[in-house]
Protein backbone atom coordinates (compact mmCIF):
# COMPACT_ATOMS: atom_id res chain seq x y z
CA UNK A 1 142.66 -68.57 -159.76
CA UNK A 2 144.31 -68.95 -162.79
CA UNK A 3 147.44 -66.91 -164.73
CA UNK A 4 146.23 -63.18 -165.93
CA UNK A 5 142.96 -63.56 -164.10
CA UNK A 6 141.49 -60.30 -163.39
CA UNK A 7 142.85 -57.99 -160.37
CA UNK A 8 139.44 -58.30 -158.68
CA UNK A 9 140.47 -61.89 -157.77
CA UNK A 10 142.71 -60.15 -155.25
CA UNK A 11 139.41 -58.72 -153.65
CA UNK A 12 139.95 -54.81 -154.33
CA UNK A 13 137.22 -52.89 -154.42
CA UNK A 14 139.13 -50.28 -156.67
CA UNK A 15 141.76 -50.70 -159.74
CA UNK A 16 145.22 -50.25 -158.17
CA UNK A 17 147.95 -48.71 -160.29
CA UNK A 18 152.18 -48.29 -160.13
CA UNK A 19 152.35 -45.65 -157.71
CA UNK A 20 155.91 -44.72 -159.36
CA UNK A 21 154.91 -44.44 -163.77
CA UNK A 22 150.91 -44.33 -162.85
CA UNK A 23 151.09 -46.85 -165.51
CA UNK A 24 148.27 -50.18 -164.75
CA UNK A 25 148.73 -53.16 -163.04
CA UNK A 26 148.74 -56.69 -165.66
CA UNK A 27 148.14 -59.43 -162.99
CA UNK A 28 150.01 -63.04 -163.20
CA UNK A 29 148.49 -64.76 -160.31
CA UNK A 30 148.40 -68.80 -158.98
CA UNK A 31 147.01 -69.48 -155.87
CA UNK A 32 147.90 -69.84 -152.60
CA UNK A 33 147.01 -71.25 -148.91
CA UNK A 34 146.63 -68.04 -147.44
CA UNK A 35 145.96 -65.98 -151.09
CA UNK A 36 147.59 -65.82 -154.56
CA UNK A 37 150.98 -65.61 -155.26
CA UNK A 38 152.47 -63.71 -158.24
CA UNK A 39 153.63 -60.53 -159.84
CA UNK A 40 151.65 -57.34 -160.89
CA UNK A 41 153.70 -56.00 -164.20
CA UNK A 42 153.65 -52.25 -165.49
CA UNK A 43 155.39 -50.14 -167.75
CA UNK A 44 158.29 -50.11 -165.50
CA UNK A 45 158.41 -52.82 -162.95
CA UNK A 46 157.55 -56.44 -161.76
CA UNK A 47 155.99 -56.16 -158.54
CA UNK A 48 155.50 -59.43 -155.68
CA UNK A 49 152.02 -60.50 -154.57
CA UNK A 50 152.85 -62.55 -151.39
CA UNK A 51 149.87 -64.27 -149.58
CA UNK A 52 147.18 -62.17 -152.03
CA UNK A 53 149.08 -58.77 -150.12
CA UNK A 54 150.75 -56.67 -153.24
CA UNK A 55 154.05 -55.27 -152.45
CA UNK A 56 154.10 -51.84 -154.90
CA UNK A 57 157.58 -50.80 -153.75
CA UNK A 58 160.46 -50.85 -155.51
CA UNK A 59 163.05 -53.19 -153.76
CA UNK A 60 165.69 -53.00 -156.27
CA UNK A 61 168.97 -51.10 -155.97
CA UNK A 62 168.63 -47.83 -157.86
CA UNK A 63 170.63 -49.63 -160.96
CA UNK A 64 168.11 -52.23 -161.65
CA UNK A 65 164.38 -52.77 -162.50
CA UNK A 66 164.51 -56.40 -160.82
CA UNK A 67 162.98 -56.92 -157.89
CA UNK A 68 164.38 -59.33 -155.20
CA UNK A 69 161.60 -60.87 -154.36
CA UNK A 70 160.61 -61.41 -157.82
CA UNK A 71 163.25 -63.28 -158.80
CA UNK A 72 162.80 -65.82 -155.66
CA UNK A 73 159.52 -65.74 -157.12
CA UNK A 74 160.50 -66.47 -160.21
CA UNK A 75 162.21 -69.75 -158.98
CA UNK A 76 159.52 -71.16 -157.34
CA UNK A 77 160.62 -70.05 -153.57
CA UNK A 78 157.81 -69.11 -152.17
CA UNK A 79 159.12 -69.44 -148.28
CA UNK A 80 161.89 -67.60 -149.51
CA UNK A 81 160.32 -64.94 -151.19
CA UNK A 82 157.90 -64.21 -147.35
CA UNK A 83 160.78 -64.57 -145.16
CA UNK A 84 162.36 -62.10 -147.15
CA UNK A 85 159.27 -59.49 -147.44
CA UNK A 86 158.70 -60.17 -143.76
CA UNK A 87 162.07 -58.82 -142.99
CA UNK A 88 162.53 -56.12 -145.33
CA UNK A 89 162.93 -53.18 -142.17
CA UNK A 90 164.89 -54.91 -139.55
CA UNK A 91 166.39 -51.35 -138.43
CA UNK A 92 162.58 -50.14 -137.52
CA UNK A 93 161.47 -53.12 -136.06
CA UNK A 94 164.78 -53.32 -134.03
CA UNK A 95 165.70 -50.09 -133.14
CA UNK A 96 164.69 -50.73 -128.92
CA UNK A 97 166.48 -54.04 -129.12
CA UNK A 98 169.55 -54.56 -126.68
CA UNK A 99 172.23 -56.39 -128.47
CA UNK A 100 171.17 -60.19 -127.75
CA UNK A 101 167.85 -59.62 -129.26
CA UNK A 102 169.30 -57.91 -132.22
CA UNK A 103 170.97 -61.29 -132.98
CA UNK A 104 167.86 -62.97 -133.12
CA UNK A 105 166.54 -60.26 -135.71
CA UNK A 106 169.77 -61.31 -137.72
CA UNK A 107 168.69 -64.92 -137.56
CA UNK A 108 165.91 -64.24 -139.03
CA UNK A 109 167.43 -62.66 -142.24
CA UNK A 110 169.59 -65.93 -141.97
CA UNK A 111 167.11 -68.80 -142.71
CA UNK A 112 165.40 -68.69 -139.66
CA UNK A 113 161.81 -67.07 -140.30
CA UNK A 114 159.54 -66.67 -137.68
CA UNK A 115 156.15 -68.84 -137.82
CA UNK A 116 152.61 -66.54 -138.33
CA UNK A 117 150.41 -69.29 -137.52
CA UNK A 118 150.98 -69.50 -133.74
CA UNK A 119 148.32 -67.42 -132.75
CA UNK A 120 148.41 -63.28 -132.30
CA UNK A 121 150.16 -63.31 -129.05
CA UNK A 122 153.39 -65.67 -130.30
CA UNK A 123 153.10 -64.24 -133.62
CA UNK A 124 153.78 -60.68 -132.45
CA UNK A 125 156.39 -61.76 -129.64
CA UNK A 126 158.50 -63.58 -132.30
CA UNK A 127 158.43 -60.83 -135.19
CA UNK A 128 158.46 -57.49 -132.50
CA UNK A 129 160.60 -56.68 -129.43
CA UNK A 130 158.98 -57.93 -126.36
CA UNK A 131 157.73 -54.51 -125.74
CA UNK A 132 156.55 -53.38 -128.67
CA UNK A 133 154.64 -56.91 -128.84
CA UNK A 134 152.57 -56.47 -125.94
CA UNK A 135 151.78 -52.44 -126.79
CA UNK A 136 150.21 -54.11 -130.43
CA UNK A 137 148.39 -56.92 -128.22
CA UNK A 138 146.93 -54.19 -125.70
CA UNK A 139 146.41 -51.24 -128.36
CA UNK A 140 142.44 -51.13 -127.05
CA UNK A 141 144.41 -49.94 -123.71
CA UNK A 142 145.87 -46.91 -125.49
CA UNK A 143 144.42 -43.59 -126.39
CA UNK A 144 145.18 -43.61 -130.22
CA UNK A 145 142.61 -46.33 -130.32
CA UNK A 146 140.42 -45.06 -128.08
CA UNK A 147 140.17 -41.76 -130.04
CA UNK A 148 139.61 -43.52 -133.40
CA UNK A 149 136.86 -45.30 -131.71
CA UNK A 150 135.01 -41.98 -131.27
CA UNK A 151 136.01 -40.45 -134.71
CA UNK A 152 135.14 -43.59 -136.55
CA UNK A 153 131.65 -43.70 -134.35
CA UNK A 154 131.16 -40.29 -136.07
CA UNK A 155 130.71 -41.64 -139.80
CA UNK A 156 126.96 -42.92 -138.21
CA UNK A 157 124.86 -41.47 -140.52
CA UNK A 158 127.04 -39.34 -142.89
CA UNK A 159 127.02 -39.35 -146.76
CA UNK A 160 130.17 -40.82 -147.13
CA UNK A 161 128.90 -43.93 -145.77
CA UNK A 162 124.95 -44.11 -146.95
CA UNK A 163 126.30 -44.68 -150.86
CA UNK A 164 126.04 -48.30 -152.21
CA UNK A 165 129.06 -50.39 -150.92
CA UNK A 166 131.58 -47.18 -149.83
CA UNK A 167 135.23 -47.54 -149.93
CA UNK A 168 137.09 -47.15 -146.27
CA UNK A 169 141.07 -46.67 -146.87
CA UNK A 170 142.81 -46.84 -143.33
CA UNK A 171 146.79 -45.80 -143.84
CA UNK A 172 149.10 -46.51 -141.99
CA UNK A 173 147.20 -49.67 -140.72
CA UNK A 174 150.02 -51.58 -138.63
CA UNK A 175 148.32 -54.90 -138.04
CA UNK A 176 144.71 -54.08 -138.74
CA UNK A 177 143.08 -52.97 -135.20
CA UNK A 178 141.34 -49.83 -136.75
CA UNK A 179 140.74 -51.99 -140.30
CA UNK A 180 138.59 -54.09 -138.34
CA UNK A 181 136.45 -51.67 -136.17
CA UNK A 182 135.74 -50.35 -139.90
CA UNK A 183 134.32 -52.90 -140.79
CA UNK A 184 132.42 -54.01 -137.78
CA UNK A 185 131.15 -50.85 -136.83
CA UNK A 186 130.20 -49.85 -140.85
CA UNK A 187 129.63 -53.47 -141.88
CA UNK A 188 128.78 -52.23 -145.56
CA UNK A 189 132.28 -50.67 -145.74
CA UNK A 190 134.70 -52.26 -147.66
CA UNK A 191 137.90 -51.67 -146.40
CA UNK A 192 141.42 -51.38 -147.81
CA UNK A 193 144.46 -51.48 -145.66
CA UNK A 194 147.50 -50.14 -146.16
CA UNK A 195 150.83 -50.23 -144.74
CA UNK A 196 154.95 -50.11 -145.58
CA UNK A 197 155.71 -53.08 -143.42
CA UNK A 198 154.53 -56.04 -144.95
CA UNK A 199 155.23 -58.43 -141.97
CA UNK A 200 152.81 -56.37 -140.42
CA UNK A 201 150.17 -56.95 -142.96
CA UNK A 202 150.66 -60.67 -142.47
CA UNK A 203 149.22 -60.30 -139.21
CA UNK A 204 146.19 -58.01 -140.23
CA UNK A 205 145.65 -61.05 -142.58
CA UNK A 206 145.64 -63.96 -140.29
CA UNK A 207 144.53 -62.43 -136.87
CA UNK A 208 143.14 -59.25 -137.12
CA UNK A 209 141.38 -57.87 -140.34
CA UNK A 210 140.93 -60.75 -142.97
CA UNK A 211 138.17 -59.50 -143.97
CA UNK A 212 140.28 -56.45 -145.14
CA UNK A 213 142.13 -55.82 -148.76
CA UNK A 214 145.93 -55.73 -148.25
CA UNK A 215 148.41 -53.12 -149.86
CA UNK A 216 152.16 -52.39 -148.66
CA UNK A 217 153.03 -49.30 -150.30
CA UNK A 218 155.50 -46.21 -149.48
CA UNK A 219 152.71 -43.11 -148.20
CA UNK A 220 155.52 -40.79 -149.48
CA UNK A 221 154.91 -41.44 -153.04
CA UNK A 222 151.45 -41.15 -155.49
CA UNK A 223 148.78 -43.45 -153.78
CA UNK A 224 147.79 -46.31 -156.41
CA UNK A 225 144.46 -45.64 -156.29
CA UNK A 226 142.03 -44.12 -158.87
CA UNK A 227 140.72 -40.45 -158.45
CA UNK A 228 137.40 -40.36 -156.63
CA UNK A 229 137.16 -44.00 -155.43
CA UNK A 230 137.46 -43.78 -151.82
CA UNK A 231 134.44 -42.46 -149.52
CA UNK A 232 136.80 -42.45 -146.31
CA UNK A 233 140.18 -42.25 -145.32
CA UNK A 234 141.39 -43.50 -142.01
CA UNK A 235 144.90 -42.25 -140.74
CA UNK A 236 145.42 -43.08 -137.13
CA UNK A 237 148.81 -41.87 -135.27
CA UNK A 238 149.92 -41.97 -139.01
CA UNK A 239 150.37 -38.24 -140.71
CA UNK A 240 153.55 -37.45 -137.95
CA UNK A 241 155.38 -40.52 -139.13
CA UNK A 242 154.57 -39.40 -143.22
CA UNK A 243 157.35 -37.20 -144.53
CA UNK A 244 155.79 -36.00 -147.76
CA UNK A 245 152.80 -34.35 -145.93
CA UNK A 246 151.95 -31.96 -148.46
CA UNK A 247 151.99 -34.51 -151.20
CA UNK A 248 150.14 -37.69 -149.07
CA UNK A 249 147.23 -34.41 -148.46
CA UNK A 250 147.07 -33.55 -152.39
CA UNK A 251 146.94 -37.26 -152.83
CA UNK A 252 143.69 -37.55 -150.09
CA UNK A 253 142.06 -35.00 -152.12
CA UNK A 254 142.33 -37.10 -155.21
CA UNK A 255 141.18 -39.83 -154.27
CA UNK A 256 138.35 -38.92 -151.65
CA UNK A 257 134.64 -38.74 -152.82
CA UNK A 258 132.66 -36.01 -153.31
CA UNK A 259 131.00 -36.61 -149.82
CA UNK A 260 134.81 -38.20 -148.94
CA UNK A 261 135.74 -38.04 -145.09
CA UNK A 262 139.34 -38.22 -143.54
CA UNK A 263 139.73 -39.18 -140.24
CA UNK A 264 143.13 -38.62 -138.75
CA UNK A 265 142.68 -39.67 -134.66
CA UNK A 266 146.11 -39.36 -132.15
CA UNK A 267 148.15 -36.73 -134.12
CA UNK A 268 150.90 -35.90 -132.75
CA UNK A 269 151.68 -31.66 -131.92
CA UNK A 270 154.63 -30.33 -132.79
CA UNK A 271 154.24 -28.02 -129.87
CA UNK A 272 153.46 -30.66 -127.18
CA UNK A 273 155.78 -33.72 -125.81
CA UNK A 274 155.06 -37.31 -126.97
CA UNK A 275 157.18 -40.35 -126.70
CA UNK A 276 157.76 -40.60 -130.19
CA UNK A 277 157.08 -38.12 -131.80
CA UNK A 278 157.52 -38.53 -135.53
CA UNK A 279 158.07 -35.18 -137.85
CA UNK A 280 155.00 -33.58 -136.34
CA UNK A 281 153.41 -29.85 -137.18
CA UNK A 282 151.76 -27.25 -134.80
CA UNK A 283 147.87 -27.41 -135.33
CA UNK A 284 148.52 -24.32 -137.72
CA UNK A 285 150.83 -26.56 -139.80
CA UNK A 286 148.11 -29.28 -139.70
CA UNK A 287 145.80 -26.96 -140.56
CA UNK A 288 147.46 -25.81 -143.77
CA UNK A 289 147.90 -29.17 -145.27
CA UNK A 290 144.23 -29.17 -144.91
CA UNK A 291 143.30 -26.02 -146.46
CA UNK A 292 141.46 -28.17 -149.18
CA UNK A 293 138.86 -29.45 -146.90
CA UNK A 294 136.36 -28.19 -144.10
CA UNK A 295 138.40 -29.32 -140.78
CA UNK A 296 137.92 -29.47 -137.71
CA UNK A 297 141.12 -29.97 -135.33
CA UNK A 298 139.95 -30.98 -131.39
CA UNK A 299 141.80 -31.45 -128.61
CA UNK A 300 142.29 -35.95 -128.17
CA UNK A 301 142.04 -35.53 -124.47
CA UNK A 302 138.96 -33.24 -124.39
CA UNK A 303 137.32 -35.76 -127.03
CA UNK A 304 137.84 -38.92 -125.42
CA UNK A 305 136.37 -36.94 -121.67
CA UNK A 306 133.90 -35.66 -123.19
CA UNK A 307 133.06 -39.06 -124.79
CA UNK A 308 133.69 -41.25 -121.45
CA UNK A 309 131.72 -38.81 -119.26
CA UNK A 310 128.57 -38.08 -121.36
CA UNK A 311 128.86 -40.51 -124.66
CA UNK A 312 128.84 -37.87 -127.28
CA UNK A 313 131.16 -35.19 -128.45
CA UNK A 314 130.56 -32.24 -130.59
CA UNK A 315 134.30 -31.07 -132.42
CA UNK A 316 133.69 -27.49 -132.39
CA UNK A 317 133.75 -27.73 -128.61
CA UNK A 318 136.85 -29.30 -128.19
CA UNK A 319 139.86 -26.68 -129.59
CA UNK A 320 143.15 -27.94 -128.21
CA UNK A 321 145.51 -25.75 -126.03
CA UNK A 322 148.78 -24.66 -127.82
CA UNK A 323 150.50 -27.22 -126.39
CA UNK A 324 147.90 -30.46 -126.12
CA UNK A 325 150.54 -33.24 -127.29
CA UNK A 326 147.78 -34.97 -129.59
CA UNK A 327 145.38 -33.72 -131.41
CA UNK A 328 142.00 -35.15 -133.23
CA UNK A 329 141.16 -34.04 -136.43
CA UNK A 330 138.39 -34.72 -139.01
CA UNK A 331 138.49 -33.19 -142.42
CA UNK A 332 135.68 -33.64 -145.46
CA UNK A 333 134.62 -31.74 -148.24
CA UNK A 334 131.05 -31.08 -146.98
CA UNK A 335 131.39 -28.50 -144.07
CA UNK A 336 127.79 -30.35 -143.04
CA UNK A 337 129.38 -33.28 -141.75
CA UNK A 338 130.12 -30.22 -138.40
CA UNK A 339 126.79 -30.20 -137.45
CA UNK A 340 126.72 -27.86 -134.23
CA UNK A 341 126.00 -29.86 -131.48
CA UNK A 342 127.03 -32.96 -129.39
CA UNK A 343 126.55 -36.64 -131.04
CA UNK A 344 125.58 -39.26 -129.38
CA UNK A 345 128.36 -41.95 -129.95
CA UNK A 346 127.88 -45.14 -127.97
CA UNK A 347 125.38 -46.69 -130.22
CA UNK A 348 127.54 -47.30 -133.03
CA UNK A 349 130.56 -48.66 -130.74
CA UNK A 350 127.83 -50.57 -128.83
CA UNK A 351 126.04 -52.27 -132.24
CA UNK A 352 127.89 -54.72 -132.98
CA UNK A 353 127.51 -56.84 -130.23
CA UNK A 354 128.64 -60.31 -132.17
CA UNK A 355 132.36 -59.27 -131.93
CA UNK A 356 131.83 -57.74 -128.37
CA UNK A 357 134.46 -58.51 -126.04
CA UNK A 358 136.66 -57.89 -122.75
CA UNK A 359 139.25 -55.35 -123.36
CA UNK A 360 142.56 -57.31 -123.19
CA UNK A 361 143.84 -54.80 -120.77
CA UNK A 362 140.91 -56.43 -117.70
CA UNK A 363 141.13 -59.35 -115.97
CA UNK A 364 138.13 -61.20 -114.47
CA UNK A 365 138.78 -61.33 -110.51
CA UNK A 366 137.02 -64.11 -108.58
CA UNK A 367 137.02 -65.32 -104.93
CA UNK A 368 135.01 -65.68 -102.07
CA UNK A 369 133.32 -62.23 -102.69
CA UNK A 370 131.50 -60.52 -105.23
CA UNK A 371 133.28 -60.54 -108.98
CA UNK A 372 134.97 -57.69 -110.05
CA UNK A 373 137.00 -56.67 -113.32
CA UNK A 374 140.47 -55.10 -112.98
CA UNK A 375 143.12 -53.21 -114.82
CA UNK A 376 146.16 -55.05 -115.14
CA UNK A 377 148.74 -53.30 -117.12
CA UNK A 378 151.48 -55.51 -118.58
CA UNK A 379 154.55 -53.77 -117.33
CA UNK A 380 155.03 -49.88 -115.66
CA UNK A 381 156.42 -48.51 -119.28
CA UNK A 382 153.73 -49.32 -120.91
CA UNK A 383 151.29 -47.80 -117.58
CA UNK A 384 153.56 -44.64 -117.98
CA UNK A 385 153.12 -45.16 -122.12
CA UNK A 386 149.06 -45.16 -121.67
CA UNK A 387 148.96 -42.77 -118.41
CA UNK A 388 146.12 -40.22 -120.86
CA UNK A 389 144.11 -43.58 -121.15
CA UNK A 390 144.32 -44.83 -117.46
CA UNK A 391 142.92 -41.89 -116.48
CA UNK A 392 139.74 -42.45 -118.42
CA UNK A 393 139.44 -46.30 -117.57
CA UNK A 394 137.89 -47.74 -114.31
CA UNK A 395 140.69 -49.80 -112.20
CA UNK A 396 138.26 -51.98 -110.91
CA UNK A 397 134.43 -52.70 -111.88
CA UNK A 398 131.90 -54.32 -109.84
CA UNK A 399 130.03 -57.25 -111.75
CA UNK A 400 127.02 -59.59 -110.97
CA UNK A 401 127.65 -63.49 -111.30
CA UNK A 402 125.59 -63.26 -114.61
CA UNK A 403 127.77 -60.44 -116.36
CA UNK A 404 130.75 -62.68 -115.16
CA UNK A 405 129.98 -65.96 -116.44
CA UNK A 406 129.39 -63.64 -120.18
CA UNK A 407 132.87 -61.90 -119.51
CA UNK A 408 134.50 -65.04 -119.34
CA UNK A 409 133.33 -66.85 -122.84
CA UNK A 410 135.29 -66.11 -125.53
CA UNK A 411 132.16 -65.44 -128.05
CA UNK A 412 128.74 -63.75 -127.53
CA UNK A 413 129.72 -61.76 -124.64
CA UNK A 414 127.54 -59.18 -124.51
CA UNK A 415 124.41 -61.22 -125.70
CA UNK A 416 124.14 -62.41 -121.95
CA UNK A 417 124.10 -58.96 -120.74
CA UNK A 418 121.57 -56.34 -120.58
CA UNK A 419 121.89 -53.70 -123.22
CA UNK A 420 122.21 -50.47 -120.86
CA UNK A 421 124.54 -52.35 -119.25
CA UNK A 422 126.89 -53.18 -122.24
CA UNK A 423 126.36 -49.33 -123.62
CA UNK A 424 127.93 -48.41 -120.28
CA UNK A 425 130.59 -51.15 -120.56
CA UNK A 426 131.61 -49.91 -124.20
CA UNK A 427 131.73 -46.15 -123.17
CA UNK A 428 134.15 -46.63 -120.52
CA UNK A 429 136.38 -48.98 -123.05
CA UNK A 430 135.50 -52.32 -120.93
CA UNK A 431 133.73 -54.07 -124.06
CA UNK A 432 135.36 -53.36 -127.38
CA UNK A 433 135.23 -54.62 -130.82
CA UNK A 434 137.64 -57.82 -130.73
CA UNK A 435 138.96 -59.41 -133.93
CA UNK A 436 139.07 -63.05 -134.05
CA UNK A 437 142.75 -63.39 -133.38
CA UNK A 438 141.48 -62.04 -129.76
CA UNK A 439 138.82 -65.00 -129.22
């Protein structure tokens, strides 16, 4: 890769653009161990490419067009330049941490990085609280994943994923989960993921979704992508946490398809109680940022039943209560994607049985009797956290010796069991789509 190669080399499917002039991107790019280093120049700023990730926001105080990590850049400190984008939101990351722990978070701004190339587990223990760590690890234990599971299962099929290589843009991403079941579940997709916390991309790039083109950006400001390049949008437990609503929806529009989808799974209601609840809106205030699109907003808990119980959901059946604390909502310009009916939805969760594996949240239990799977949750805040989801998964399932001696290899899991079988195992959220940082 050499200096003012093209901005393909970074693997984008689509032309990215300054998100603050609109102005385009001129690439200056050398490579590096884990992707290119450089800057992307427009009419107004110089902005960091750190591991082949771009960094479009504007770092410098409100006096100055330099950008910090630029200049360390600019001196040939590469390390430098990381640890510093790694740590550029201490407050969020720390904001649960008791004193002690806070100091280590300091440390870090201080010349003492953390390593990414431990392994997922360490990774996320030495860049999150403890806590937060081990929700990330388990997030196939939680019902914002579960329910973009089933709203992701729903593209089977649809327009906005039959075109000739489609465009999937899932933001906020956090570390990649939902970037990956994209892409495994929709293997022609290709996937851009987005997020404003670029230590958090790291991860998605090592451990979770390396298949997946990186972007840290600010969702509050114009997206840097062209108009009409994006088939669908992904935006799990993301739009309460967006402050700009109305301008991140105009923004969807522009850049969805003709045939575009958005998929916005675990959205948090204004009206109902959630642990952290973000800025959230009433279904009516959802609705109206939405008034652009055919919509249809479901109730998360009477989606993920009906999906657990019979497999298949249909959206128009599933209206939330007033005060249902999350919602499920999938918008697109065709008002064909709402089909009436129920769709069958194991199939597509069930497909791609290379990545198969056992839901981090299970552990294999064997003695003297028969083997048996069982829900071990890794403290009582996070049981409390995921109560909506323990209610749908099995605290204990039976296996034979065969199924097993499968559950217990790290690869090609479900090849040594029989396909009903698995389709069972993925409905009830034993067997789920693991990314290599899990194997």
């Amino acid at each position: 890769m050499a200096d003012g190669q093209s901005f393909q080399s970074l693997g984008f499917p689509v032309e990215l653009s300054c998100p603050y002039c609109g102005g385009d991107l001129e690439p200056s790019l050398s490579p590096g161990p884990w992707g290119a280093f450089g800057t992307l120049r427009c009419g107004c700023y110089r902005y960091p490419v750190l591991e082949g990730i771009p960094i479009l926001r504007q770092l410098s105080s409100i006096g100055s067009a330099v950008d910090p990590v630029v200049q360390l850049l600019d001196r040939g400190e590469r390390v430098a330049a990381l640890n510093m984008a790694s740590d550029l939101d201490p407050p969020r990351r720390s904001a649960w941490i008791p004193p002690a722990l806070s100091r280590r978070v300091g440390a870090i701004r201080h010349g003492e990085p953390p390593s990414f190339d431990g392994g997922l587990g360490p990774t996320l223990r030495q860049t999150r609280t403890a806590r937060y760590a081990d929700y990330l690890f388990h997030r196939y234990a939680n019902n914002s994943y579960m329910a973009a599971s089933v709203l992701i299962s729903l593209l089977d099929g649809l327009p906005a994923v039959a075109e000739p290589a489609p465009v999937a843009l899932d933001l906020p991403s956090g570390i990649g989960h939902a970037s990956f079941l994209l892409a495994a579940l929709q293997p022609g997709l290709r996937v851009m993921a987005a997020d404003y916390d670029f230590a958090s991309l790291r991860v998605a790039r090592r451990y979770v979704a390396p298949q997946a083109s990186l972007v840290c950006l600010d969702a509050n400001l114009p997206l840097p992508f062209p108009a009409d390049a994006i088939d669908v949008c992904l935006c799990l437990d993301g739009l309460h946490y967006i402050r700009a609503k109305r301008t991140f929806a105009a923004e969807v529009d522009r850049v969805l398809r003709a045939h575009g989808v958005w998929l916005l799974p675990h959205l948090h209601n204004a009206a109902g109680e959630n642990v952290a609840p973000g800025i959230a809106l009433t279904p009516e205030g959802y609705a109206a940022q939405l008034h652009r699109f055919s919509h249809r907003i479901a109730s998360e808990a009477l989606l993920l039943r009906a999906f657990v119980d019979d497999g298949c959901c249909d959206l128009g059946a599933l209206e939330p209560e007033p005060y249902d604390p999350v919602l499920a909502v999938v918008a697109a310009r065709d008002a064909g994607v709402f089909k009436a009916g129920a769709r069958p939805l194991v199939g597509p969760l069930a497909r791609p049985v290379d990545v198969l594996g056992l839901n981090p949240v299970y552990r294999l239990v064997e003695g003297d009797g028969p083997p048996k799977l069982r829900l071990r949750w890794p403290d009582d805040e996070m049981r409390r956290e995921c109560a909506t989801a323990e209610a749908l998964l099995s605290p204990e399932i039976a296996l034979s010796r065969s199924e097993a001696a499968a559950l217990d290899r790290s690869e090609g899991v479900a090849a040594e069991i029989e396909g009903d079988r698995v389709a069972e195992l993925v409905k009830r959220f034993v067997l789920v789509p693991l990314p290599p940082g899990y194997r």
